[in-house]
Protein backbone atom coordinates (compact mmCIF):
# COMPACT_ATOMS: atom_id res chain seq x y z
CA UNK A 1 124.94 36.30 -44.12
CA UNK A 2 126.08 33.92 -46.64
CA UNK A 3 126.70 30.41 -45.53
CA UNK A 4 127.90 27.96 -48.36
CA UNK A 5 127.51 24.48 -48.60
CA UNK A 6 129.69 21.68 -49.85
CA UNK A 7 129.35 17.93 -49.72
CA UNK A 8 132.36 16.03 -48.87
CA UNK A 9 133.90 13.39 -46.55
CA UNK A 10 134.22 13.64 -43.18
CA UNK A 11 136.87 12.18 -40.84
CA UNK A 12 135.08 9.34 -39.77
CA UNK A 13 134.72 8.56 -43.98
CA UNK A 14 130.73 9.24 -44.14
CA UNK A 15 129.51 11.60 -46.53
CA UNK A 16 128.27 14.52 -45.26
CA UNK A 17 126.46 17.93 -46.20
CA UNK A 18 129.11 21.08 -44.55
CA UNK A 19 127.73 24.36 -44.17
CA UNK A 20 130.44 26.73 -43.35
CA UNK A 21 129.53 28.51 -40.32
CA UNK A 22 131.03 30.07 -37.61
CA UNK A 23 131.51 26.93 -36.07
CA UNK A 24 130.69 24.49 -39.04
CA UNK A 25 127.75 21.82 -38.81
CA UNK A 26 128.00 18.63 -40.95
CA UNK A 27 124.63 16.46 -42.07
CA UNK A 28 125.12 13.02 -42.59
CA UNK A 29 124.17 11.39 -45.80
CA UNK A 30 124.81 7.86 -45.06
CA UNK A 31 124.65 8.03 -41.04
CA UNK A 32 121.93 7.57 -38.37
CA UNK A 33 121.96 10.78 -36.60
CA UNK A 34 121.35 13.06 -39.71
CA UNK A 35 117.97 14.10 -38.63
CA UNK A 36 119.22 15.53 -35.21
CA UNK A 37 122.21 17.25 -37.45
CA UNK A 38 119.35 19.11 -39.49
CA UNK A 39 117.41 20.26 -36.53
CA UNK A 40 120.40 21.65 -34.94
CA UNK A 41 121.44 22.93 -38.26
CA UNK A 42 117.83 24.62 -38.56
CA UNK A 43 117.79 26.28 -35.02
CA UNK A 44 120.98 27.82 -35.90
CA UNK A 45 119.95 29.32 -38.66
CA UNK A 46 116.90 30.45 -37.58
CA UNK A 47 119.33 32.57 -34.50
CA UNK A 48 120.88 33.99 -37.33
CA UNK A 49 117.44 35.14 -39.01
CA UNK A 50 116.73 37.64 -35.93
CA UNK A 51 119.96 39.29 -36.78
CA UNK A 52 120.10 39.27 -40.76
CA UNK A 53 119.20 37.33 -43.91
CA UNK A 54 120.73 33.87 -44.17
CA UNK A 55 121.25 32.54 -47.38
CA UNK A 56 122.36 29.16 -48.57
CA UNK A 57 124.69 28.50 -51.75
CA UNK A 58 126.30 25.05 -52.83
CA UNK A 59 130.14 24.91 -53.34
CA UNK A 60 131.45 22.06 -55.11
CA UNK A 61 134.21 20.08 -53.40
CA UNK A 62 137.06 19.30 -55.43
CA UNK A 63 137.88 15.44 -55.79
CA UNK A 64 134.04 14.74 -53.90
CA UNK A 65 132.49 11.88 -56.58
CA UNK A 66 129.77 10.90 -55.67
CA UNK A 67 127.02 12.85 -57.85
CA UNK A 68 123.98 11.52 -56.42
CA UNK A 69 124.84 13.60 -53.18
CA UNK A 70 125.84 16.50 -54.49
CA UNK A 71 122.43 16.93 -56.53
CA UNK A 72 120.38 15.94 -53.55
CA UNK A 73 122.27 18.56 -51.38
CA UNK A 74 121.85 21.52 -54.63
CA UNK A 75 117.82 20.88 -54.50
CA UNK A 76 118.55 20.86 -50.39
CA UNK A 77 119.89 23.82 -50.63
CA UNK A 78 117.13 25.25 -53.19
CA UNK A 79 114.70 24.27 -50.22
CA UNK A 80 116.20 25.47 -47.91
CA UNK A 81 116.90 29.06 -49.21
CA UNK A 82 112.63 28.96 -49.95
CA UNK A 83 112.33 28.19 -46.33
CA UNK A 84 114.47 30.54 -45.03
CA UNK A 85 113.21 33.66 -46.98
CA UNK A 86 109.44 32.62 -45.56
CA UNK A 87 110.76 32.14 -42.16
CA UNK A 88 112.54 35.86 -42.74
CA UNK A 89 109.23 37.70 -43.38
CA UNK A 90 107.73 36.12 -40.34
CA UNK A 91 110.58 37.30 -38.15
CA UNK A 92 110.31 40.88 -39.76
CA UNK A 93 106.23 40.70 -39.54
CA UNK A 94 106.44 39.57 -35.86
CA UNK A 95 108.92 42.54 -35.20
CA UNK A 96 111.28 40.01 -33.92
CA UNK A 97 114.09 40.96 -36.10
CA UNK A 98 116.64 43.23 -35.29
């Protein structure tokens, strides 16, 4: 599965991280709760693992200007993709994937 990533505005006007799933998850950048977001955001992913490979790329969002978030989000997503590809092999070695 392919999930891609943009930064952008939400409604509320904080800048958040959007990865486009199923039903999409947004991380705060500039809110309180983005710690919970990326937890929830984690476990989700990690469902997904026992089915198929996840991976992670970053979209840019047209008329989004604020730089400094989207290069924070492109090494997040870097990361991430590491993180996922480890937690992959354990899933496969465990004979938990499908």
């Amino acid at each position: 599965m392919n999930v891609e990533v943009t930064v952008t505005t939400n409604a509320q006007g904080e800048d958040v991280m959007r990865f486009k799933l199923a039903n999409p998850i947004d991380i705060s950048l500039t809110g309180t709760e983005g710690t919970g977001q990326l937890k929830t955001l984690f476990a989700t992913l990690l469902g997904v693992l026992i089915e198929e490979d996840v991976e992670v790329a970053f979209s840019k969002t047209d008329g989004y200007s604020t730089k400094m978030y989207e290069d924070v989000c492109v090494e997040y997503v870097k990361v991430l993709n590491d993180e996922l590809a480890t937690a992959r092999e354990n899933v496969k070695k465990e004979g938990l994937a499908k």
